[in-house]
Protein backbone atom coordinates (compact mmCIF):
# COMPACT_ATOMS: atom_id res chain seq x y z
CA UNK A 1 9.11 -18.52 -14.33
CA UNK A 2 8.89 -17.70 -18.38
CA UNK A 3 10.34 -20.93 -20.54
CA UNK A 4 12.94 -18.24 -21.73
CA UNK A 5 14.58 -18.16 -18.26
CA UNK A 6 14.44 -21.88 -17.67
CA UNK A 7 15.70 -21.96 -20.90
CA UNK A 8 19.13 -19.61 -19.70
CA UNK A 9 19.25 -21.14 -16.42
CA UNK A 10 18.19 -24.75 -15.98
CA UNK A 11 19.48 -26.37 -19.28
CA UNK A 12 23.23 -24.48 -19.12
CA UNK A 13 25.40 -23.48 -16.39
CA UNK A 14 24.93 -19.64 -16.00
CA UNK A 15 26.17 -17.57 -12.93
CA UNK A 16 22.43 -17.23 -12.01
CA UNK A 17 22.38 -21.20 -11.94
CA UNK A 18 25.72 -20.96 -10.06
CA UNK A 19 24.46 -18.66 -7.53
CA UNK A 20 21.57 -20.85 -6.65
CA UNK A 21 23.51 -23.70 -6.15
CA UNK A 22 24.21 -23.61 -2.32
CA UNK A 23 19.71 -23.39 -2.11
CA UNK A 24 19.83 -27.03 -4.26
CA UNK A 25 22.22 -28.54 -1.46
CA UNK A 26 19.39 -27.50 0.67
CA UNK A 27 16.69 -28.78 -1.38
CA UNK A 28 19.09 -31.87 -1.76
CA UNK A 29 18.90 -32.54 1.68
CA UNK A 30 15.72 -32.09 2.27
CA UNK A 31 14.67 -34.77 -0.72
CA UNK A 32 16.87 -37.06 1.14
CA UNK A 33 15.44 -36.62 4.90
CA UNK A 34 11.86 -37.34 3.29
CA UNK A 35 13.38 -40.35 1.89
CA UNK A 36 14.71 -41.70 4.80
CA UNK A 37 11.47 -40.41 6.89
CA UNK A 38 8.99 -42.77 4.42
CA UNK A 39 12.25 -45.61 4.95
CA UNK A 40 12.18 -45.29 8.65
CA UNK A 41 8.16 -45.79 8.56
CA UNK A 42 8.05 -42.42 10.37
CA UNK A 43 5.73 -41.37 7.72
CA UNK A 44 3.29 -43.43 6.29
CA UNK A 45 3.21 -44.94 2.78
CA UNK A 46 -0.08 -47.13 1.62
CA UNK A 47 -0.19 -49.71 -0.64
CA UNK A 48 -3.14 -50.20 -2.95
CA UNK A 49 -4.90 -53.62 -3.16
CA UNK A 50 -4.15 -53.27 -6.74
CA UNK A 51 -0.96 -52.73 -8.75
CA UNK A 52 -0.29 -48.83 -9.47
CA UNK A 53 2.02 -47.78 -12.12
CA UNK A 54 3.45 -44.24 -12.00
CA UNK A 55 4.60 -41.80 -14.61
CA UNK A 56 6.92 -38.79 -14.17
CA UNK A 57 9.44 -36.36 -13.83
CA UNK A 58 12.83 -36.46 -12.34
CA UNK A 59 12.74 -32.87 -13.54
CA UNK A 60 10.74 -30.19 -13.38
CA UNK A 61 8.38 -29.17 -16.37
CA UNK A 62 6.20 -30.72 -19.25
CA UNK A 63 7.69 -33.42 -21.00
CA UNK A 64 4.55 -35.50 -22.24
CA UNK A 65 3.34 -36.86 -19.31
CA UNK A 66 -0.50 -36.85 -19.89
CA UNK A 67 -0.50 -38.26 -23.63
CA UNK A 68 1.68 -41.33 -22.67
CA UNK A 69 -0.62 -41.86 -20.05
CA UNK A 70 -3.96 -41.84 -22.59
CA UNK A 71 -1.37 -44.52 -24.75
CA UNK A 72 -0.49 -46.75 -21.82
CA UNK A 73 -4.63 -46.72 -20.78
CA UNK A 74 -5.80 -47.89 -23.88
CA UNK A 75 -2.81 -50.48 -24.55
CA UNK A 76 -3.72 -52.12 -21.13
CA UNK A 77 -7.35 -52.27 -21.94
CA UNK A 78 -6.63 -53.78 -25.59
CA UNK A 79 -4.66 -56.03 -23.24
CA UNK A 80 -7.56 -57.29 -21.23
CA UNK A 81 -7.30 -55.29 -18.18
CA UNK A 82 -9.43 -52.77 -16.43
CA UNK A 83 -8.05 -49.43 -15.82
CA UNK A 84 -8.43 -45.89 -13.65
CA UNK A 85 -6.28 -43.27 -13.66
CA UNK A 86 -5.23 -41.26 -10.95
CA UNK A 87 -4.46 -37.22 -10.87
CA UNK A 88 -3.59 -34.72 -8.57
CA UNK A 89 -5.56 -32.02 -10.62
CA UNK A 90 -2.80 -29.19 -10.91
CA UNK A 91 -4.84 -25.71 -11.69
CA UNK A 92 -7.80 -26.80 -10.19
CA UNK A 93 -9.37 -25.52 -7.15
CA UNK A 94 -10.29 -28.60 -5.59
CA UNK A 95 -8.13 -30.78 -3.46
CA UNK A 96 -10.46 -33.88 -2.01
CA UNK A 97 -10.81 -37.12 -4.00
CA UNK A 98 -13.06 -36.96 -6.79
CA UNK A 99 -14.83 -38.63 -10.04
CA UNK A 100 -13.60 -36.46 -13.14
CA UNK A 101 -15.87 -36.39 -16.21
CA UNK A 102 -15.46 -34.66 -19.60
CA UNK A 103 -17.73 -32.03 -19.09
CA UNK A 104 -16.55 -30.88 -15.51
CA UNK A 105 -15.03 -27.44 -15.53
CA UNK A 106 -11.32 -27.39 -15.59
CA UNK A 107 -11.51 -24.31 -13.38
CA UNK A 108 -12.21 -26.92 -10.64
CA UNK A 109 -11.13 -30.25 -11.34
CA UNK A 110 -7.50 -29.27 -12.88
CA UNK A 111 -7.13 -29.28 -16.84
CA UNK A 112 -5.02 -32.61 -17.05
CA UNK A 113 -8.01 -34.85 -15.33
CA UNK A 114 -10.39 -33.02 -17.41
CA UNK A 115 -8.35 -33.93 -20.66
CA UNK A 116 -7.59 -37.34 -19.18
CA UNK A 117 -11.61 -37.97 -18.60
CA UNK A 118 -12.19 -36.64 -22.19
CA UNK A 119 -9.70 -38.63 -23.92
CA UNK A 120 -9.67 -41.72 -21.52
CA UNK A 121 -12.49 -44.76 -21.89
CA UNK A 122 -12.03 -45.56 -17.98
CA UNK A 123 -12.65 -43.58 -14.24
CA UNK A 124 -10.61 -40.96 -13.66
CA UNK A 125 -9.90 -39.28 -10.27
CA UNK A 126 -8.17 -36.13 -9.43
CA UNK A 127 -7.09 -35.11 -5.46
CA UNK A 128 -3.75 -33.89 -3.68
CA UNK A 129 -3.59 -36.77 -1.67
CA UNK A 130 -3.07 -39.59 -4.00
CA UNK A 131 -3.50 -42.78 -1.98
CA UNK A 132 -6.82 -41.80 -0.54
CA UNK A 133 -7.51 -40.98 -4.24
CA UNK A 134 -6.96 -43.95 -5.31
CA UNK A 135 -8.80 -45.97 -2.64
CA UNK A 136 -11.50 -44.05 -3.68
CA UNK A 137 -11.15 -44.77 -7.25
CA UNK A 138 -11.30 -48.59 -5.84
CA UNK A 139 -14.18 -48.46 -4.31
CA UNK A 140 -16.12 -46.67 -6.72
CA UNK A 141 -15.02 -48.91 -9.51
CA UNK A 142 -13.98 -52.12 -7.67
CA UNK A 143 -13.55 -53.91 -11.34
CA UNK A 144 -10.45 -51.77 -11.71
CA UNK A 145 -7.11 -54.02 -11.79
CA UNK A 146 -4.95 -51.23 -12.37
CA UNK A 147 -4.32 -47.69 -11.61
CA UNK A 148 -2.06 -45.22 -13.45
CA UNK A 149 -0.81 -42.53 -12.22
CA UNK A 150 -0.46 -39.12 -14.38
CA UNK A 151 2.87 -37.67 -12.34
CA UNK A 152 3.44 -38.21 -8.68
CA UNK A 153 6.86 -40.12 -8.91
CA UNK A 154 8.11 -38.22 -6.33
CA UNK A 155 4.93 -38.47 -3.90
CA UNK A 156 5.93 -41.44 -1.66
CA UNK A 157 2.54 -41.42 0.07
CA UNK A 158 1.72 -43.64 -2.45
CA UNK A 159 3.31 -47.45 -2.78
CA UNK A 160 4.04 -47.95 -6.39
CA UNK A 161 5.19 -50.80 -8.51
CA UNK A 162 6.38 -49.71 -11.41
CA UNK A 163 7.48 -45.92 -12.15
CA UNK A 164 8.71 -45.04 -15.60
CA UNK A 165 10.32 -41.65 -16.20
CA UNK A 166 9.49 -39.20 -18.69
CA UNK A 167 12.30 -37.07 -20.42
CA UNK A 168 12.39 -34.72 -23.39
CA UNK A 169 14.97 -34.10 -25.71
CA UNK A 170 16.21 -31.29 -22.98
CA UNK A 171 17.13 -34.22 -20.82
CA UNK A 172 18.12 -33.47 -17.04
CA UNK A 173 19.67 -29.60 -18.05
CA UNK A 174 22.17 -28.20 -16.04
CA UNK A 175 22.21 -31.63 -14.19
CA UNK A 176 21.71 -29.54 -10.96
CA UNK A 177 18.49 -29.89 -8.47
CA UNK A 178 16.06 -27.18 -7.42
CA UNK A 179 16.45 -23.75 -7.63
CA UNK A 180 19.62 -24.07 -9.54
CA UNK A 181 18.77 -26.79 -12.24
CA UNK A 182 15.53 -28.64 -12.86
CA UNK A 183 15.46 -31.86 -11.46
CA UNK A 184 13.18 -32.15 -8.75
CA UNK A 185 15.85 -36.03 -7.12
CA UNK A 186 18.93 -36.68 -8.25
CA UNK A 187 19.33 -38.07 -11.28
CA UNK A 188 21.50 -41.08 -10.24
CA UNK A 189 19.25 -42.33 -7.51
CA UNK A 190 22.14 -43.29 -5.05
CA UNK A 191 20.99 -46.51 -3.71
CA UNK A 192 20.79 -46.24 0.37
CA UNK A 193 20.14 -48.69 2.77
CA UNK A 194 16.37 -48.01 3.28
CA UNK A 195 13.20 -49.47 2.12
CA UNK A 196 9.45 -48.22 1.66
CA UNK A 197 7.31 -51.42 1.59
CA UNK A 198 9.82 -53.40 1.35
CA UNK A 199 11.35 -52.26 -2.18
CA UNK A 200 14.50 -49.73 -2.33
CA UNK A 201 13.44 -46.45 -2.10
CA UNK A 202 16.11 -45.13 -3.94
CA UNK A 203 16.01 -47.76 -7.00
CA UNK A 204 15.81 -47.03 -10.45
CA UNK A 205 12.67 -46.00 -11.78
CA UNK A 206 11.94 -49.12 -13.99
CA UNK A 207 12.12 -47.61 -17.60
CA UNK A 208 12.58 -44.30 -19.21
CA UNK A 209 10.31 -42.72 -22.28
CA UNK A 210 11.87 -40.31 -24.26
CA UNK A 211 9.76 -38.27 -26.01
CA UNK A 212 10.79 -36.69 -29.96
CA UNK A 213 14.28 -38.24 -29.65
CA UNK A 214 15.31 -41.93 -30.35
CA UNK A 215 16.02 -43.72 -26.89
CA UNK A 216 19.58 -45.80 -28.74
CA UNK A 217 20.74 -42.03 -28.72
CA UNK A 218 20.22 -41.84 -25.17
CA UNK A 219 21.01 -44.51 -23.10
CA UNK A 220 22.20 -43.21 -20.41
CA UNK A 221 21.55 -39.34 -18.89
CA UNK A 222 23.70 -37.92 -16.41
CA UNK A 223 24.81 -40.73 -14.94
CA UNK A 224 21.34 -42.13 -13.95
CA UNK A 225 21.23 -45.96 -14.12
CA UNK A 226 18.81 -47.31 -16.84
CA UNK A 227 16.50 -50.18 -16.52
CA UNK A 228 15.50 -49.39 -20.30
CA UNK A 229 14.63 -46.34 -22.47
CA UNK A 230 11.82 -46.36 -24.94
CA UNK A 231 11.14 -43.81 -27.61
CA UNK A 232 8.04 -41.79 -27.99
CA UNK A 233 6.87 -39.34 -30.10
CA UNK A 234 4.00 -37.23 -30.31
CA UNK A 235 2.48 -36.81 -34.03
CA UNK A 236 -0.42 -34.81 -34.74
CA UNK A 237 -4.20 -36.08 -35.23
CA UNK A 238 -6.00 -33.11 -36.25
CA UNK A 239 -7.51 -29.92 -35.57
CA UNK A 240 -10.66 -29.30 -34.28
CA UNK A 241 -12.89 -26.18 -33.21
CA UNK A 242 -13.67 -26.32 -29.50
CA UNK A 243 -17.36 -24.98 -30.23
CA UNK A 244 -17.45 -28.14 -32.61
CA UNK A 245 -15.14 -30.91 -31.61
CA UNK A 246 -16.52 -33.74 -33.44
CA UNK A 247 -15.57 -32.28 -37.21
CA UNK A 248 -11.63 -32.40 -37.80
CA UNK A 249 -10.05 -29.32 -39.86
CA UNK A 250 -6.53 -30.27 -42.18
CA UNK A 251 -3.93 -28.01 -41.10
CA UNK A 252 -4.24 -26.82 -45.25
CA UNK A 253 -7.77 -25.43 -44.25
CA UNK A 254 -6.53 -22.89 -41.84
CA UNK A 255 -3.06 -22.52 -43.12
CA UNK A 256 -4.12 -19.13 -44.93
CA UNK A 257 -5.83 -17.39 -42.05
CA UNK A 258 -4.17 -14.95 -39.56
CA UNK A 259 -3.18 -17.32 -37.12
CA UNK A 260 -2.20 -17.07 -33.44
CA UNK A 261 -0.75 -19.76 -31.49
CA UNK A 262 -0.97 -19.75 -27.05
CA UNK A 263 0.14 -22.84 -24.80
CA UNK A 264 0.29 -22.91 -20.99
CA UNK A 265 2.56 -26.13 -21.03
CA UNK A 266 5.09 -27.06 -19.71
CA UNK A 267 7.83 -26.59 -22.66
CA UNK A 268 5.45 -24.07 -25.02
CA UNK A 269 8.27 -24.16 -27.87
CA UNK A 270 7.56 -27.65 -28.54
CA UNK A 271 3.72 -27.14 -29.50
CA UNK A 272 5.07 -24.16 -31.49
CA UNK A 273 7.61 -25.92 -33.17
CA UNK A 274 4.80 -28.79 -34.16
CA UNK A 275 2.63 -26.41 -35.71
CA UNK A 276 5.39 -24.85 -38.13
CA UNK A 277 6.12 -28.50 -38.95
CA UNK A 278 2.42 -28.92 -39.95
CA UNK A 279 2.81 -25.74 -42.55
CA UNK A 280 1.15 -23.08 -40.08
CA UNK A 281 2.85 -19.59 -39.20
CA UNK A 282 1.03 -18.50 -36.15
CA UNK A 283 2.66 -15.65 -33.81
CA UNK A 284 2.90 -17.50 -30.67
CA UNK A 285 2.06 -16.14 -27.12
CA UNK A 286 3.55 -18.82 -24.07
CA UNK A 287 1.76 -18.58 -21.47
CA UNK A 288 2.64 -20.24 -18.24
CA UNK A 289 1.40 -23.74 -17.18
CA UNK A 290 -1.53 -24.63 -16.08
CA UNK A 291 -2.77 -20.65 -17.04
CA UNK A 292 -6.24 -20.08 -16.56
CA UNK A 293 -7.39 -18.14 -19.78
CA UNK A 294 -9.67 -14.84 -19.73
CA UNK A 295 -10.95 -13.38 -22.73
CA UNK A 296 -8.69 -10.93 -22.67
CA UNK A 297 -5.31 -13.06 -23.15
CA UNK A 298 -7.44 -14.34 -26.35
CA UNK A 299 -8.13 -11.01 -28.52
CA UNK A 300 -5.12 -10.94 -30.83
CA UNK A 301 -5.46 -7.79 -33.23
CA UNK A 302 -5.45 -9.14 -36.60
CA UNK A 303 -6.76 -12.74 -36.03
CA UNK A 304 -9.26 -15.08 -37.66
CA UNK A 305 -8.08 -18.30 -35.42
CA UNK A 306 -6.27 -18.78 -32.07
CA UNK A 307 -4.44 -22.46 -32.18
CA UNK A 308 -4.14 -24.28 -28.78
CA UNK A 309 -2.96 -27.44 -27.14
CA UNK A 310 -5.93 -29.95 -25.80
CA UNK A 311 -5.24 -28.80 -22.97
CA UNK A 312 -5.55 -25.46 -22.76
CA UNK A 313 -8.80 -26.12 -24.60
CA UNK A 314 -11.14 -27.69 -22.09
CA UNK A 315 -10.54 -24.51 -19.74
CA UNK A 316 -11.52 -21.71 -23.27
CA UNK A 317 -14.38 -24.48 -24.27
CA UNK A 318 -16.06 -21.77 -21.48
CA UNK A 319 -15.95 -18.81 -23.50
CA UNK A 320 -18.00 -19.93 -25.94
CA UNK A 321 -15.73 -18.66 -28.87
CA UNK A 322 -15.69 -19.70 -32.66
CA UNK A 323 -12.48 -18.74 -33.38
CA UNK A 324 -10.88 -21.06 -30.97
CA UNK A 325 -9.34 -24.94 -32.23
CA UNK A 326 -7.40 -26.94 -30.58
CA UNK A 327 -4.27 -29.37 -31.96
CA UNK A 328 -4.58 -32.88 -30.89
CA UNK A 329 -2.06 -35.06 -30.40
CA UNK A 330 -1.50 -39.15 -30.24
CA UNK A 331 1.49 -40.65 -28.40
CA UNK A 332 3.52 -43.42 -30.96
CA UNK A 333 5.57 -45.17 -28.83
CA UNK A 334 7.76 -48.86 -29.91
CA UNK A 335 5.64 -51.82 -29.16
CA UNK A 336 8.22 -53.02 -27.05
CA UNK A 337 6.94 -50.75 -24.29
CA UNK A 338 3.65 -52.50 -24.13
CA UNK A 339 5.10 -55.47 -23.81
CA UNK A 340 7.62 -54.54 -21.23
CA UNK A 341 4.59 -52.87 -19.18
CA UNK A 342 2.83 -56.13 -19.81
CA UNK A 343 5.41 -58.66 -18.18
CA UNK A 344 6.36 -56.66 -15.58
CA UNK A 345 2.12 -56.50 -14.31
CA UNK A 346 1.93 -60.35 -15.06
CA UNK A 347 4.55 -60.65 -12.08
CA UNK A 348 2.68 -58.67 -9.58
CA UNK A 349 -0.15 -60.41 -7.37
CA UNK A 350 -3.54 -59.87 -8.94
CA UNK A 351 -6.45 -57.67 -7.46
């Protein structure tokens, strides 16, 4: 679906919205039975011999997911600990556990672990099945003392012990689950009266980060009880040409060139709206997320430079272009999250 129609119909109440409601009961329903199917022990959930935290979604769509993660790897190895990072490789043709480096093609191991492995000093895996991923990780890297885990808070199959929630400044929409809304569980998290590993399954995720709005301004969202809400925000750190990564470009360098902008993300607008705020006019082209690029989509009439997001540029590093750069980003977030993170691991039992 285009960003324009989530736009209409997830973040407002439209008839379309209206008439899909009866399908989110559905989907309601079926959230729940899983639920209770993990509770009952009828399907199986492992626990890692190490402590995993998780970051997501309750709602569908990119809301700056993979940069906290690169934040939260490098504040626990300032920290003292030894990281890995888990993925499930989204775009990517391959679905069994594996090692992701820098220079793998995205084609195959999914653009997010291929970003992650660039931008990441630690091991980074990528494979549907999570838990086996991340024994994997383990015993490949048997120093690690912590696993993060880019998305995934709704995959069960994996025991986690902390989860903290990702929102935007679209927050939870329409308030309605899928088809009708975005939100992928509801965004109160009624408590029942099961367990998966002996914690709640339906508690609280343990904090929220809100990325490009203050979190005092948003304490609560929809009803959905808040452990605590952190602010993020994503601020440029440079421009670079994916035929020559290492040299950074000022934003004043290119600023006079016929620029065009693409982004297979999750929320496109926001990328566009970052470059405007940097100077640039580009004519934009969204593309949908995780889009695998051809030459084609690239060849704007009338262009001396197409601007992209990190990580649409480790799947065009490929084409071998020179006309191709790349915006990349840092994640700022309040120290106060490091710290939280921090105490909460110093609780948990060590490796």
């Amino acid at each position: 679906m285009s960003p324009d129609f989530i736009a209409r119909h997830w973040y407002r109440l439209t008839p379309v919205s209206v008439l899909a409601y009866p399908l989110s009961l559905v989907f309601r329903f079926a959230v729940w039975l899983r639920r209770l199917l993990y509770g009952a022990g009828l399907i199986a959930s492992t626990r890692l011999p190490v402590p995993v935290i998780v970051v997501g979604n309750l709602t569908v769509g990119g809301t700056g997911k993979t940069p906290l993660v690169i934040w939260m790897v490098r504040m626990l190895a300032e920290a003292g600990r030894t990281p890995g990072v888990l993925a499930r490789g989204y775009g990517g043709l391959a679905s069994a556990p594996r090692e992701v480096r820098a220079e793998d093609d995205a084609l195959l191991a999914g653009d997010e672990p291929v970003l992650l492995a660039a931008r990441c000093s630690c091991p980074v895996w990528a494979g549907a099945d999570r838990a086996r991923t991340g024994a994997a990780l383990l015993a490949a890297h048997p120093d690690c003392d912590v696993l993060v885990c880019d998305d995934g808070l709704q995959h069960y199959a994996l025991a986690r012990d902390i989860e903290i929630a990702v929102e935007d400044a679209r927050g939870i929409g329409n308030g309605l689950m899928l088809p009708a809304g975005p939100l992928r569980e509801p965004a109160d998290r009624p408590v029942d009266a099961f367990v998966i590993n002996g914690e709640p399954a339906d508690r609280p995720v343990d904090a929220f980060v809100i990325n490009g709005e203050p979190a005092e301004a948003r304490s609560t969202s929809g009803g959905c009880a808040r452990a605590g809400a952190y602010a993020m925000r994503l601020e440029p750190g440079g421009i670079y040409l994916l035929h020559d990564p290492a040299r950074t470009i000022e934003a004043s360098e290119v600023a006079a060139k016929r620029l065009h902008a693409v982004a297979g993300i999750g929320e496109p607008r926001r990328f566009f709206a970052q470059l405007v705020r940097l100077g640039l006019a580009p004519q934009c082209h969204p593309f949908p997320d995780h889009h695998r690029y051809t030459e084609a989509d690239l060849n704007f009439p009338n262009c001396d430079l197409v601007l992209m997001t990190e990580k649409d540029a480790v799947k065009c590093t490929r084409l071998g272009r020179t006309d191709l750069a790349a915006l990349r980003v840092e994640a700022k977030l309040v120290p106060a999250f490091g710290e939280f993170i921090l105490e909460k691991l110093s609780g948990l039992p060590a490796a």
